[in-house]
PDB file of N, CA and C in Angstrom:
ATOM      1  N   UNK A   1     156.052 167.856 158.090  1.00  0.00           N
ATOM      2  CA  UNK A   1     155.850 166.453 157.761  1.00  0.00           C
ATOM      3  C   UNK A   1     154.439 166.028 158.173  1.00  0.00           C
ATOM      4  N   UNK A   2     153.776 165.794 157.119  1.00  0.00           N
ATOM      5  CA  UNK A   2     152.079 164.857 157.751  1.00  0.00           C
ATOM      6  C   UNK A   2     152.299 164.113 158.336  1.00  0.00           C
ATOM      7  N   UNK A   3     151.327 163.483 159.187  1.00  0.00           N
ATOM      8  CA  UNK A   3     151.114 162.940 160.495  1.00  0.00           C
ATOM      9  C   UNK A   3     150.777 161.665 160.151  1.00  0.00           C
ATOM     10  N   UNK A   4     151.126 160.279 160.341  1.00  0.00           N
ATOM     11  CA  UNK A   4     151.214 159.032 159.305  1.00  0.00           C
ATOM     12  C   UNK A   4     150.358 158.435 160.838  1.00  0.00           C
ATOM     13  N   UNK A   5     149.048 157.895 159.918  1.00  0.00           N
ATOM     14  CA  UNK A   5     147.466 157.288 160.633  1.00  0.00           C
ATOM     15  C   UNK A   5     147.629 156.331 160.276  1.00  0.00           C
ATOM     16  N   UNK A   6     147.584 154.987 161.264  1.00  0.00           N
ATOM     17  CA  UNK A   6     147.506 153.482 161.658  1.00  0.00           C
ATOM     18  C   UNK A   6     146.309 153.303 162.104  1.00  0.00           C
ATOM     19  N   UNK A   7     145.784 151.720 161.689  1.00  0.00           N
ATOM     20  CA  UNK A   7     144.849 151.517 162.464  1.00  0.00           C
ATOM     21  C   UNK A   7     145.495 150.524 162.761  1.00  0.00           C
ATOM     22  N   UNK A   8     145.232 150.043 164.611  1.00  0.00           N
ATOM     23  CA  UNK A   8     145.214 148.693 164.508  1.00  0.00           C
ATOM     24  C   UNK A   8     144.143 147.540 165.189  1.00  0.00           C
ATOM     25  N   UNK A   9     144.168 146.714 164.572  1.00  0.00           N
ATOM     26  CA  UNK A   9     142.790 146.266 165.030  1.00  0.00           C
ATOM     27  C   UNK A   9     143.269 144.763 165.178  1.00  0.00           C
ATOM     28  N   UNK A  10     143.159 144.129 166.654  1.00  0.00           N
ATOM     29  CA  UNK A  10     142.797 142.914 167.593  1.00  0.00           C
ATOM     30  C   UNK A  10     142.087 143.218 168.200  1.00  0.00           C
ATOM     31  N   UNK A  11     141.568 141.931 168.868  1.00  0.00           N
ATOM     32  CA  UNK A  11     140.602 141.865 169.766  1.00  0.00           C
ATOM     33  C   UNK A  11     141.213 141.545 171.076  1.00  0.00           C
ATOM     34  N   UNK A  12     142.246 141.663 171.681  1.00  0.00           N
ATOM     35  CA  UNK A  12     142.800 141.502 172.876  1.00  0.00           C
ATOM     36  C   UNK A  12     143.256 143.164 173.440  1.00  0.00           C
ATOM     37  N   UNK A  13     142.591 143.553 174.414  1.00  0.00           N
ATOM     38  CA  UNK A  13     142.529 145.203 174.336  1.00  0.00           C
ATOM     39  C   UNK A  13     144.009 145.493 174.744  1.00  0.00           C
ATOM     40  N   UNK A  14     144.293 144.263 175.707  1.00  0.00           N
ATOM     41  CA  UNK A  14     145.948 144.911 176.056  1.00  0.00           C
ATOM     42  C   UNK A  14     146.958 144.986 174.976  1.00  0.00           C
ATOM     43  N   UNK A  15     146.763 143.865 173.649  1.00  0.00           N
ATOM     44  CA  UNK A  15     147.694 144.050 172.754  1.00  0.00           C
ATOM     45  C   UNK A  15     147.272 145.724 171.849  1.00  0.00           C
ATOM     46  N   UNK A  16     146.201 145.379 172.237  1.00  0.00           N
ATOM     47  CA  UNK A  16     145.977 146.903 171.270  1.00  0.00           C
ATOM     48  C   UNK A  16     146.453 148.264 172.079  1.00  0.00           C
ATOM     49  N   UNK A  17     146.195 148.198 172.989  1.00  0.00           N
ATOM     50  CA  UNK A  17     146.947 148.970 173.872  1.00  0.00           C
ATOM     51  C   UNK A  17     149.055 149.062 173.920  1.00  0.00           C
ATOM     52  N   UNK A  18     149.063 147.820 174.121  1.00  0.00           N
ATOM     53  CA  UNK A  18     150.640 147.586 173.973  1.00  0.00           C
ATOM     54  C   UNK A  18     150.843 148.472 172.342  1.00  0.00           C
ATOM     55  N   UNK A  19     150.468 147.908 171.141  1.00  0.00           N
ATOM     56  CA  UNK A  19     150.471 148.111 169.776  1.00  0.00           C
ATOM     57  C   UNK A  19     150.150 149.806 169.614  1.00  0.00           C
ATOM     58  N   UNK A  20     149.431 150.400 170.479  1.00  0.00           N
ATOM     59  CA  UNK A  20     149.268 152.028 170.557  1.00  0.00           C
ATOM     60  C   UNK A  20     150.397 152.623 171.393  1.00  0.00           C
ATOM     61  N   UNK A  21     150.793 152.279 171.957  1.00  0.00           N
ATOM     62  CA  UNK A  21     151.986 152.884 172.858  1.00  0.00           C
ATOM     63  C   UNK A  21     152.959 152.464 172.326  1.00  0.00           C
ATOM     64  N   UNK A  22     153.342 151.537 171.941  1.00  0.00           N
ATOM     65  CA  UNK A  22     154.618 151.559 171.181  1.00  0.00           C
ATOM     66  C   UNK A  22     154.781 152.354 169.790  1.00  0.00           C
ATOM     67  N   UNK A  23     153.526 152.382 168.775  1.00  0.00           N
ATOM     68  CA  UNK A  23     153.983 153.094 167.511  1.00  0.00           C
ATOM     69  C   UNK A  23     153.539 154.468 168.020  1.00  0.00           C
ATOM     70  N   UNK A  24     152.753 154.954 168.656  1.00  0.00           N
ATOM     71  CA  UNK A  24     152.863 156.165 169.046  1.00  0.00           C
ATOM     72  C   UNK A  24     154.206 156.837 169.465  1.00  0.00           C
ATOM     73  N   UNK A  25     154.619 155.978 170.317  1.00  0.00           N
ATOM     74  CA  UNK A  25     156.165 156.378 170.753  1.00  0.00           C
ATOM     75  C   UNK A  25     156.986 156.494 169.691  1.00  0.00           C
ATOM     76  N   UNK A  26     156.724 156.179 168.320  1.00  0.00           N
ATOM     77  CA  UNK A  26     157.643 156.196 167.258  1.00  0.00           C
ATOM     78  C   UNK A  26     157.036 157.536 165.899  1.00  0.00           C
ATOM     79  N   UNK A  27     155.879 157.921 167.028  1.00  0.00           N
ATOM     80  CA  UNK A  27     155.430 159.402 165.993  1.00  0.00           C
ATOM     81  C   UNK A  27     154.222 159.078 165.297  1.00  0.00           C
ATOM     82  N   UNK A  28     154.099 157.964 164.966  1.00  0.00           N
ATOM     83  CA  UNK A  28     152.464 157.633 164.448  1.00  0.00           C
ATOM     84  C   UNK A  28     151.172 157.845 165.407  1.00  0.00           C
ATOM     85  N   UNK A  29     149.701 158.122 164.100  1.00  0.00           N
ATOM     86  CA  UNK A  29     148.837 158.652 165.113  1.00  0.00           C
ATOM     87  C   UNK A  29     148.092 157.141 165.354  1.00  0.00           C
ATOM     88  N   UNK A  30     147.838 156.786 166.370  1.00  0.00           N
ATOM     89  CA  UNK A  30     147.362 155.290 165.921  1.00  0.00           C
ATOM     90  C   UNK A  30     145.839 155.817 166.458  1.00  0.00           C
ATOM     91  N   UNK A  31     144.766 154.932 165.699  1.00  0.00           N
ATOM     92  CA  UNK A  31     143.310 154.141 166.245  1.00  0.00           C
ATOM     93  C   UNK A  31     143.207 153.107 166.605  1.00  0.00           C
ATOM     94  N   UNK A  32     142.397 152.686 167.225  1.00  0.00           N
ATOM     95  CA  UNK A  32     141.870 151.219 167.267  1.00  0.00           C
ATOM     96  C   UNK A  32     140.534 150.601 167.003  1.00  0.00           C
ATOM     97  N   UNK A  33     140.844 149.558 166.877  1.00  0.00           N
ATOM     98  CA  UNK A  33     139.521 148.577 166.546  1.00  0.00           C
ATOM     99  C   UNK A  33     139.762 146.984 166.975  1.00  0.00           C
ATOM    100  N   UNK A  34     138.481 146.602 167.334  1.00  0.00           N
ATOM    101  CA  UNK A  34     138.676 145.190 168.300  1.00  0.00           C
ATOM    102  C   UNK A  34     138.359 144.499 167.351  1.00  0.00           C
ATOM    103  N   UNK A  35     137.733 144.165 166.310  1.00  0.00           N
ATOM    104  CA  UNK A  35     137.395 143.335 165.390  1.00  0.00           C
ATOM    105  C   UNK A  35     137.328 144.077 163.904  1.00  0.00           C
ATOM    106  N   UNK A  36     137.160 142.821 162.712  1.00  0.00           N
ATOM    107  CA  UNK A  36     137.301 143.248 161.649  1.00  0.00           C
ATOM    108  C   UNK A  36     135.869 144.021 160.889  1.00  0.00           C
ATOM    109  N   UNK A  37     134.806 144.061 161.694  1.00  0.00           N
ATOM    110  CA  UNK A  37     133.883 144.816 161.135  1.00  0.00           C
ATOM    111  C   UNK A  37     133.725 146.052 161.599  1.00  0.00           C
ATOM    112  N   UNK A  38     134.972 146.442 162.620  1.00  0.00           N
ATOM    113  CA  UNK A  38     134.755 147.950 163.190  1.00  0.00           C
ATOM    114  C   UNK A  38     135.810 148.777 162.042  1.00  0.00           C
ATOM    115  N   UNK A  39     136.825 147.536 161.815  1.00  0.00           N
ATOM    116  CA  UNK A  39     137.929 147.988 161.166  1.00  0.00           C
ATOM    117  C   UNK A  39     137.322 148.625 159.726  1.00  0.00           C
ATOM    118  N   UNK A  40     136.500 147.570 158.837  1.00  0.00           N
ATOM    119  CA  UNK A  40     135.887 148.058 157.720  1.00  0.00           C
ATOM    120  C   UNK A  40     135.219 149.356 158.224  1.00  0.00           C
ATOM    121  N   UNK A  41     134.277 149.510 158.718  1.00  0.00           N
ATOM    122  CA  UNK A  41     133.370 150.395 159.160  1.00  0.00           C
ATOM    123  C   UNK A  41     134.821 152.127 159.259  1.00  0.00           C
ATOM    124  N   UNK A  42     135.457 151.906 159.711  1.00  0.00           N
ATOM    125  CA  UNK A  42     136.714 152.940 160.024  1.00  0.00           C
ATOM    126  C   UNK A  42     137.386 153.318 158.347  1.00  0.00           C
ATOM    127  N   UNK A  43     137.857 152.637 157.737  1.00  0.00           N
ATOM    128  CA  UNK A  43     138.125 152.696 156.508  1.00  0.00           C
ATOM    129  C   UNK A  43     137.422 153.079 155.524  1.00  0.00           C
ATOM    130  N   UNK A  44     135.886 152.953 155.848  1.00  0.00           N
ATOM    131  CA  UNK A  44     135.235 153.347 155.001  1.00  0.00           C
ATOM    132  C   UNK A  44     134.855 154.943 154.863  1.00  0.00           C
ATOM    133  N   UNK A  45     135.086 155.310 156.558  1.00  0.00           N
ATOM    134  CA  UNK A  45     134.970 156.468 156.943  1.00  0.00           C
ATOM    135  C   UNK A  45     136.346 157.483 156.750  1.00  0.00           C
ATOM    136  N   UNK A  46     137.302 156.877 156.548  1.00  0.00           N
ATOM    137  CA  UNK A  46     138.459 157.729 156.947  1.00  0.00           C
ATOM    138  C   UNK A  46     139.663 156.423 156.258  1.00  0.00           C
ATOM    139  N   UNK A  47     140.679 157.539 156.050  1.00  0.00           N
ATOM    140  CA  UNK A  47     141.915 157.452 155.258  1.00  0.00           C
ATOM    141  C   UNK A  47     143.127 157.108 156.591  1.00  0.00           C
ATOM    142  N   UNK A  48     143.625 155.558 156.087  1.00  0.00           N
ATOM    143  CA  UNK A  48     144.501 155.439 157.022  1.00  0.00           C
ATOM    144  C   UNK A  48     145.678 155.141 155.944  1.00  0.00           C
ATOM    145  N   UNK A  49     147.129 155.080 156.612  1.00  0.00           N
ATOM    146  CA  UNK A  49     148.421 154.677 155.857  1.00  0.00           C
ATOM    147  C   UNK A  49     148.787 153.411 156.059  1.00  0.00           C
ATOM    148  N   UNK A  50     148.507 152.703 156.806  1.00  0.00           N
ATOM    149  CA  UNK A  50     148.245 151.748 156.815  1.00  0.00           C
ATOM    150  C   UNK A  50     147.270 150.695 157.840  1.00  0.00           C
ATOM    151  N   UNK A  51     147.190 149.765 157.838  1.00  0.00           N
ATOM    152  CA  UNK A  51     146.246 148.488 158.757  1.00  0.00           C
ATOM    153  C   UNK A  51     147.142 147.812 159.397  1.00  0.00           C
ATOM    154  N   UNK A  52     147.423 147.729 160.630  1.00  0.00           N
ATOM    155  CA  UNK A  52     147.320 146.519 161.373  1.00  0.00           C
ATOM    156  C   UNK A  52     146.543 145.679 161.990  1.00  0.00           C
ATOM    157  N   UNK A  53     146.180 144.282 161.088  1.00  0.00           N
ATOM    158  CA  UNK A  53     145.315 143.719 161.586  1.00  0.00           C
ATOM    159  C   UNK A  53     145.824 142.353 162.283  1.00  0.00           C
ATOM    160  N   UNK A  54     144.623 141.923 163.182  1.00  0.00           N
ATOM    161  CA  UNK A  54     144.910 140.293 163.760  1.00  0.00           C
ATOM    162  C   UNK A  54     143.960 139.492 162.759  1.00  0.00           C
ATOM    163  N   UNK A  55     143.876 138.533 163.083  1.00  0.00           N
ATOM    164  CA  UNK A  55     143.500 137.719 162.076  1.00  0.00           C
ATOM    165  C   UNK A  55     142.387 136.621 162.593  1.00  0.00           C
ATOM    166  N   UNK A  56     142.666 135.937 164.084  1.00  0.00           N
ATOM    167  CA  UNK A  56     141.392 135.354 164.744  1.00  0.00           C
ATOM    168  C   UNK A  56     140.468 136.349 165.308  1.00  0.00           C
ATOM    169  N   UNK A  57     139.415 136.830 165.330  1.00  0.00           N
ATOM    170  CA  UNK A  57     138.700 137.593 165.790  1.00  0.00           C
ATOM    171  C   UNK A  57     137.537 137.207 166.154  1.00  0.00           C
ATOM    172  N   UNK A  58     136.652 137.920 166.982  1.00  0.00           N
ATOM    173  CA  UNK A  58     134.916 137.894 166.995  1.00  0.00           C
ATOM    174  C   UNK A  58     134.160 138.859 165.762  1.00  0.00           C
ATOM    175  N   UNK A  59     133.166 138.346 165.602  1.00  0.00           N
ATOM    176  CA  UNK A  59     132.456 139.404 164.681  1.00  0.00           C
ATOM    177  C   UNK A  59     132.588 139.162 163.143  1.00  0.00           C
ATOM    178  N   UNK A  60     134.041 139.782 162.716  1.00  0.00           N
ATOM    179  CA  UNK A  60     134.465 139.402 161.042  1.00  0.00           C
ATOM    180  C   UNK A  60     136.109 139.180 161.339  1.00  0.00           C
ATOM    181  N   UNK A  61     136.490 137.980 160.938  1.00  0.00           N
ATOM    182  CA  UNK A  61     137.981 138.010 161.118  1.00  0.00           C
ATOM    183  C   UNK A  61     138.775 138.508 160.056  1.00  0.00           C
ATOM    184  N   UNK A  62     140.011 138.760 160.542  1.00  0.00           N
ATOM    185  CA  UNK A  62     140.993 139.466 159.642  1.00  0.00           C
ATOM    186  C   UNK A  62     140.957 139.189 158.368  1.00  0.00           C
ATOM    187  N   UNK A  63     140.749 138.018 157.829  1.00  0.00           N
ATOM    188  CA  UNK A  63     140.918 137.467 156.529  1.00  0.00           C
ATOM    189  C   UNK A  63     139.615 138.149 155.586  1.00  0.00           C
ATOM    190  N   UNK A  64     138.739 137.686 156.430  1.00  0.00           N
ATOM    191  CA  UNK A  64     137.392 138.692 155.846  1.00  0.00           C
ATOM    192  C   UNK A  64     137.241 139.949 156.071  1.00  0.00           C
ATOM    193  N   UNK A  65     138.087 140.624 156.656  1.00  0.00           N
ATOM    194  CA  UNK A  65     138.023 142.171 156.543  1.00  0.00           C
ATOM    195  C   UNK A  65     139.282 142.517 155.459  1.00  0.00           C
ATOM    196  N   UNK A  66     140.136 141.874 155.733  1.00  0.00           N
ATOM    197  CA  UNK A  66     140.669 142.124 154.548  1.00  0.00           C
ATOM    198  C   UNK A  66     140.254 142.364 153.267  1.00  0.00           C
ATOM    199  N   UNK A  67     139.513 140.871 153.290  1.00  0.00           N
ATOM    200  CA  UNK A  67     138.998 141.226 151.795  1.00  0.00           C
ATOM    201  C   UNK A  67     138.031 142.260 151.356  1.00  0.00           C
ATOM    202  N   UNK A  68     137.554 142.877 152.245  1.00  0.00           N
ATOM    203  CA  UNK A  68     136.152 144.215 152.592  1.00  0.00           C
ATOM    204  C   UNK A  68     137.090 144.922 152.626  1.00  0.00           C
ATOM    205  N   UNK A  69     138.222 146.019 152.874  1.00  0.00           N
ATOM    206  CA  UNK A  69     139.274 146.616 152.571  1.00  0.00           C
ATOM    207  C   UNK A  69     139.899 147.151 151.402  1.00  0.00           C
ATOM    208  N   UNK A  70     140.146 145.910 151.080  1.00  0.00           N
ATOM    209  CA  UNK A  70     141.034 145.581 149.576  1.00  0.00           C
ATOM    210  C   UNK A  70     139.396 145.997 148.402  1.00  0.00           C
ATOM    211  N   UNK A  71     138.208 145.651 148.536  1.00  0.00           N
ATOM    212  CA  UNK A  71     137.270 145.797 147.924  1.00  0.00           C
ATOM    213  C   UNK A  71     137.065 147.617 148.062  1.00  0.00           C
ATOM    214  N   UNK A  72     137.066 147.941 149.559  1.00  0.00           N
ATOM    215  CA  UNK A  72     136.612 149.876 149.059  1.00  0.00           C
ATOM    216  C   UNK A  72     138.199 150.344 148.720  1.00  0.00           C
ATOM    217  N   UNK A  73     139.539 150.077 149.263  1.00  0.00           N
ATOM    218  CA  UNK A  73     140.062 150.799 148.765  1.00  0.00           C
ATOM    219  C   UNK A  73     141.380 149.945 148.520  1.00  0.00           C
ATOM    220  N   UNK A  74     141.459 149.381 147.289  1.00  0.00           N
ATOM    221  CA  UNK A  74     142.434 148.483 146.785  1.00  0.00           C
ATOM    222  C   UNK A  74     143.792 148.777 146.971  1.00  0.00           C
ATOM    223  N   UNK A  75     144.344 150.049 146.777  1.00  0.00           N
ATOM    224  CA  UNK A  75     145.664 150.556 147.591  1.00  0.00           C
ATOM    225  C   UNK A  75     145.946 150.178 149.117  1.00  0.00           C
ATOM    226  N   UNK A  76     145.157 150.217 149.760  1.00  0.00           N
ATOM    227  CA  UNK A  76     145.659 150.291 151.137  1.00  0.00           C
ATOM    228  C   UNK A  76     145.971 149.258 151.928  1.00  0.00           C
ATOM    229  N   UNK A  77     147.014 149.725 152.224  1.00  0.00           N
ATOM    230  CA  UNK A  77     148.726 148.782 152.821  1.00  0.00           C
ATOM    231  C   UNK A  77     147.520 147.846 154.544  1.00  0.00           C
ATOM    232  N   UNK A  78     147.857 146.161 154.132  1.00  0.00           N
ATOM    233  CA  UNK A  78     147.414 145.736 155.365  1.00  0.00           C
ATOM    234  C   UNK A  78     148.200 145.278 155.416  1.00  0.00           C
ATOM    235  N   UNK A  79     148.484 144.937 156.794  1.00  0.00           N
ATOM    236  CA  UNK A  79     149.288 144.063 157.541  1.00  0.00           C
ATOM    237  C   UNK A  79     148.728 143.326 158.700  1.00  0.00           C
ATOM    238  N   UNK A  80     149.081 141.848 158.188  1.00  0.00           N
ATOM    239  CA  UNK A  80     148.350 140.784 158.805  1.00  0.00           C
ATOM    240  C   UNK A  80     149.415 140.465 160.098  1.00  0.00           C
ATOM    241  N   UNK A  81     148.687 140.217 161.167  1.00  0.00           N
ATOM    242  CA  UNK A  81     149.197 140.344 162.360  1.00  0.00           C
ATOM    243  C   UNK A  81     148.763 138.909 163.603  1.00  0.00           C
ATOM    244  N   UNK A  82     149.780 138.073 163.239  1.00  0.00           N
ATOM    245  CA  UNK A  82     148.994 137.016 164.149  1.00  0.00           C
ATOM    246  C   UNK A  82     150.200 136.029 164.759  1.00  0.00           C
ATOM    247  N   UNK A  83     149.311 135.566 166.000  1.00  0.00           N
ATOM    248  CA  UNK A  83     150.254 134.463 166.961  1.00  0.00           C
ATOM    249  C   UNK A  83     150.329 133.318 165.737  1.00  0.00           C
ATOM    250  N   UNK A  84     149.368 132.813 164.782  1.00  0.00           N
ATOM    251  CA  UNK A  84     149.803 131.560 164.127  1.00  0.00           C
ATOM    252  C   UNK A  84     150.578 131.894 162.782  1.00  0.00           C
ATOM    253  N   UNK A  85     151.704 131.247 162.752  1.00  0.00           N
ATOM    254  CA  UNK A  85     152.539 131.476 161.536  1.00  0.00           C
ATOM    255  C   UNK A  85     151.895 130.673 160.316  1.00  0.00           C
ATOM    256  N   UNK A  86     150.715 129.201 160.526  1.00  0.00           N
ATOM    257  CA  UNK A  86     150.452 128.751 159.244  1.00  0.00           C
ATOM    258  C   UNK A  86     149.477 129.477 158.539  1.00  0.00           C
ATOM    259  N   UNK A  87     149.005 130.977 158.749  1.00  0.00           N
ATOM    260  CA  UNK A  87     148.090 131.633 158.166  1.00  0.00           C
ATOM    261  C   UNK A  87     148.879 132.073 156.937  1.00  0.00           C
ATOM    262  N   UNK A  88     150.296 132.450 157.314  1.00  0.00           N
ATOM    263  CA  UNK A  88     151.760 132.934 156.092  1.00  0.00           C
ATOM    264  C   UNK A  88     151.031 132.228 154.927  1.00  0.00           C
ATOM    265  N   UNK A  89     150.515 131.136 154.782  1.00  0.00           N
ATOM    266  CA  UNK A  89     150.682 130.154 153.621  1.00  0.00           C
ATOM    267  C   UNK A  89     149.100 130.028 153.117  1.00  0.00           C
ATOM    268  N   UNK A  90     147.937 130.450 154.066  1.00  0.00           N
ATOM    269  CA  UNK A  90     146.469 130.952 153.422  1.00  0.00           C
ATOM    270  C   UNK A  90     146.805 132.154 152.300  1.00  0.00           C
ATOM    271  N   UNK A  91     146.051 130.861 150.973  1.00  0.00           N
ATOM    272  CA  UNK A  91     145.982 131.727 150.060  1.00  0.00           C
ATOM    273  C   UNK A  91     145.315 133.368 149.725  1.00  0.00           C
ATOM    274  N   UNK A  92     144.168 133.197 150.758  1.00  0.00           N
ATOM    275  CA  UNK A  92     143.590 134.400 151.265  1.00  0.00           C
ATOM    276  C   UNK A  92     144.576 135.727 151.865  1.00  0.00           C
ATOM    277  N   UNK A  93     145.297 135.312 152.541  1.00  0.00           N
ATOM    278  CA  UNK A  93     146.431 136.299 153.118  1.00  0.00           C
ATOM    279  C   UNK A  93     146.957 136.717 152.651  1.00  0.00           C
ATOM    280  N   UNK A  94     147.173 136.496 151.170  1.00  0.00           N
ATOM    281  CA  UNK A  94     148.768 136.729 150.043  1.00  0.00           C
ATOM    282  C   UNK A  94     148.335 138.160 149.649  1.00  0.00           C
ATOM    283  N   UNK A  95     146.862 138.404 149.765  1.00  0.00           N
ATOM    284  CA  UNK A  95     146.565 140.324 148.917  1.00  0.00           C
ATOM    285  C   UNK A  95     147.042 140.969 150.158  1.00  0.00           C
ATOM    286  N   UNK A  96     147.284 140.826 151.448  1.00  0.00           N
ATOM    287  CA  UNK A  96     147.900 141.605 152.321  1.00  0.00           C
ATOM    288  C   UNK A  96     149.266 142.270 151.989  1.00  0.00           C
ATOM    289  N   UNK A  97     149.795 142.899 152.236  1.00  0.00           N
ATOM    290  CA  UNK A  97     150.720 143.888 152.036  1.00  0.00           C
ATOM    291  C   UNK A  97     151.921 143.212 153.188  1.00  0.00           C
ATOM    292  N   UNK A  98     151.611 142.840 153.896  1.00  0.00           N
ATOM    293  CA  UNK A  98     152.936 142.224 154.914  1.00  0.00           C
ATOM    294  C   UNK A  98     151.803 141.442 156.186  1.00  0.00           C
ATOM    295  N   UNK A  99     152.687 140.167 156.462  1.00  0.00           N
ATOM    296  CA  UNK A  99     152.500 139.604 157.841  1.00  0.00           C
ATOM    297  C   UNK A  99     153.363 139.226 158.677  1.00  0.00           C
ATOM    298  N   UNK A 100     153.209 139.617 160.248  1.00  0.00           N
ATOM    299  CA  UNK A 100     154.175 139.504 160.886  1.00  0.00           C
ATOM    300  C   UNK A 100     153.590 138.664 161.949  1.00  0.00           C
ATOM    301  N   UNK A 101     153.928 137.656 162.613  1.00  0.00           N
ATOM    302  CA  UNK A 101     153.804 137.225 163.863  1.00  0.00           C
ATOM    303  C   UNK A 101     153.878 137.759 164.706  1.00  0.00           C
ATOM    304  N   UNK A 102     152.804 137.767 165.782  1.00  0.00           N
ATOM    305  CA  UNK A 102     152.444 139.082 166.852  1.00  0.00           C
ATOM    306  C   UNK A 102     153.461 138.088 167.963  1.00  0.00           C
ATOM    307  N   UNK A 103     153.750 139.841 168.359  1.00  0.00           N
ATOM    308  CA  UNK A 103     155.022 139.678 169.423  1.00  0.00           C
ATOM    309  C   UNK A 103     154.725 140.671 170.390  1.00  0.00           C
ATOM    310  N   UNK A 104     155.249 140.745 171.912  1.00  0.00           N
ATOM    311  CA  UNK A 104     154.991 141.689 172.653  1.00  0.00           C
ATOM    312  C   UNK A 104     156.161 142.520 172.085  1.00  0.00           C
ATOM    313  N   UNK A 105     157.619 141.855 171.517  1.00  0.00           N
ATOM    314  CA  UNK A 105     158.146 142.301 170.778  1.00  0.00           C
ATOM    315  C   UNK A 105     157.729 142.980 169.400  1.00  0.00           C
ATOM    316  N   UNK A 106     157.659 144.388 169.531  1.00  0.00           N
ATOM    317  CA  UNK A 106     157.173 145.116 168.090  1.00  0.00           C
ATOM    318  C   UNK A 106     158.493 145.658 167.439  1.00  0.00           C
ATOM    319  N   UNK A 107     159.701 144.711 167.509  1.00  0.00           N
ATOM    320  CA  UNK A 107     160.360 145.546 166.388  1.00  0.00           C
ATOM    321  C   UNK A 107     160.026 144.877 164.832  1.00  0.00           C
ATOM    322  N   UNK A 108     159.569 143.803 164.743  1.00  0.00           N
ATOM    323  CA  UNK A 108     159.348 143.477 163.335  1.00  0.00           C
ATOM    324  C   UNK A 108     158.142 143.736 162.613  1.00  0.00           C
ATOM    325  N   UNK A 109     157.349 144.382 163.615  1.00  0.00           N
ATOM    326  CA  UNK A 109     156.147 144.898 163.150  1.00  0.00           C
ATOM    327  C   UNK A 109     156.081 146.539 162.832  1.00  0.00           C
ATOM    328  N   UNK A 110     157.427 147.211 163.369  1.00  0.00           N
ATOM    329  CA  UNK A 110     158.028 148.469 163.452  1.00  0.00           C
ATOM    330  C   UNK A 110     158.463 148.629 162.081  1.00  0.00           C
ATOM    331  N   UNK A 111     159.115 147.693 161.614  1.00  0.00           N
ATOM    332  CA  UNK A 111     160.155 146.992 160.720  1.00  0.00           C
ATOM    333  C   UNK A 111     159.448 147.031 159.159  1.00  0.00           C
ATOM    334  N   UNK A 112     158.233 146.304 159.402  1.00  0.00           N
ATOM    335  CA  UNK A 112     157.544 146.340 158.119  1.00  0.00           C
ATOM    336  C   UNK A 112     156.414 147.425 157.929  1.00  0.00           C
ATOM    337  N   UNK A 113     156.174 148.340 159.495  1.00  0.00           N
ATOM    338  CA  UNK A 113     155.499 149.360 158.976  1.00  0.00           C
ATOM    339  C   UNK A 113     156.320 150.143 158.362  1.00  0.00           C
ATOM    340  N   UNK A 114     157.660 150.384 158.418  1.00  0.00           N
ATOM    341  CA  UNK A 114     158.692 150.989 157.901  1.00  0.00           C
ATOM    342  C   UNK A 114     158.563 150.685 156.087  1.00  0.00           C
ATOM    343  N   UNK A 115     158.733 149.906 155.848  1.00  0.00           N
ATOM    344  CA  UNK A 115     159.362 149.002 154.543  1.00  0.00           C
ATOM    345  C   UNK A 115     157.662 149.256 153.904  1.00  0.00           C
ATOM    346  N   UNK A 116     156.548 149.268 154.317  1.00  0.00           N
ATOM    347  CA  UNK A 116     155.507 149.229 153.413  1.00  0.00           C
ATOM    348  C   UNK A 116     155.338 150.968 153.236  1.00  0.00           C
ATOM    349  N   UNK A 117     155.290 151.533 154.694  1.00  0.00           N
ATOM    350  CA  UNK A 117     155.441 153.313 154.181  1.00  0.00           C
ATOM    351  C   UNK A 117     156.231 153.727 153.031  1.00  0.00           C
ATOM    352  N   UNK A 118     157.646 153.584 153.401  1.00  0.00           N
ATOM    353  CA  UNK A 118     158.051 153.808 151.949  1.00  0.00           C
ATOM    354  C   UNK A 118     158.526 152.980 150.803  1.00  0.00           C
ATOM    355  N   UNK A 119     156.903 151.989 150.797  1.00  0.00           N
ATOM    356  CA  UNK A 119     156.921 151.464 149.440  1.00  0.00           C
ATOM    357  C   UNK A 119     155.728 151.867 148.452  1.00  0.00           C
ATOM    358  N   UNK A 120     155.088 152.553 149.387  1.00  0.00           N
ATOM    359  CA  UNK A 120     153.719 153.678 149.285  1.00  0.00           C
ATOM    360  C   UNK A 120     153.914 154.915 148.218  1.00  0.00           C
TER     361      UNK A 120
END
């Protein structure tokens, strides 16, 4: 079975940390990235299965890396990842592939990396 590559990218190192130890524990290879212009910069270089991204950031935020994403490689599965639920309803957000409200709880973020893999 190939080895299924995540990125995930916030800028809060402990969530990214929390967010690597938990899907690791579930068999994924994860990376990271603190903001959305490291995230582009990674994608451009290398093939992931999917994105987890946050969405307030320093540098380029989620919404604008998204759209730098979706521009080099229009297939690839993001998932928007944030404490505010009224981003759900930014028209900008809708080319994302799934958003979940960040939780120290990761089963719904478990949940839809599930449901977008095999919708891939």
């Amino acid at each position: 079975m190939a080895t299924i590559r995540l990125l995930v990218v916030d800028d809060e190192e402990s969530l990214r940390l929390l967010f690597k130890e938990e899907l690791e524990d579930e068999g994924y290879e994860v990376e990271l990235a603190s903001n959305g212009q490291e995230a582009v910069e990674k994608v451009r270089a290398s093939a992931f299965d999917a994105v987890i991204m946050d969405i307030k950031m320093p540098v380029m935020d989620g919404i604008q890396a998204l759209g730098e994403i979706k521009k080099l490689r229009q297939d690839q599965p993001v998932i928007l990842c944030s404490a505010y639920g009224e981003y759900r309803q930014d028209f900008s957000s809708w080319i994302s592939d799934g958003y979940v409200v960040k939780s120290a709880d990761t089963s719904e973020l478990k949940e839809t990396i599930g449901k977008i893999l095999k919708s891939a």
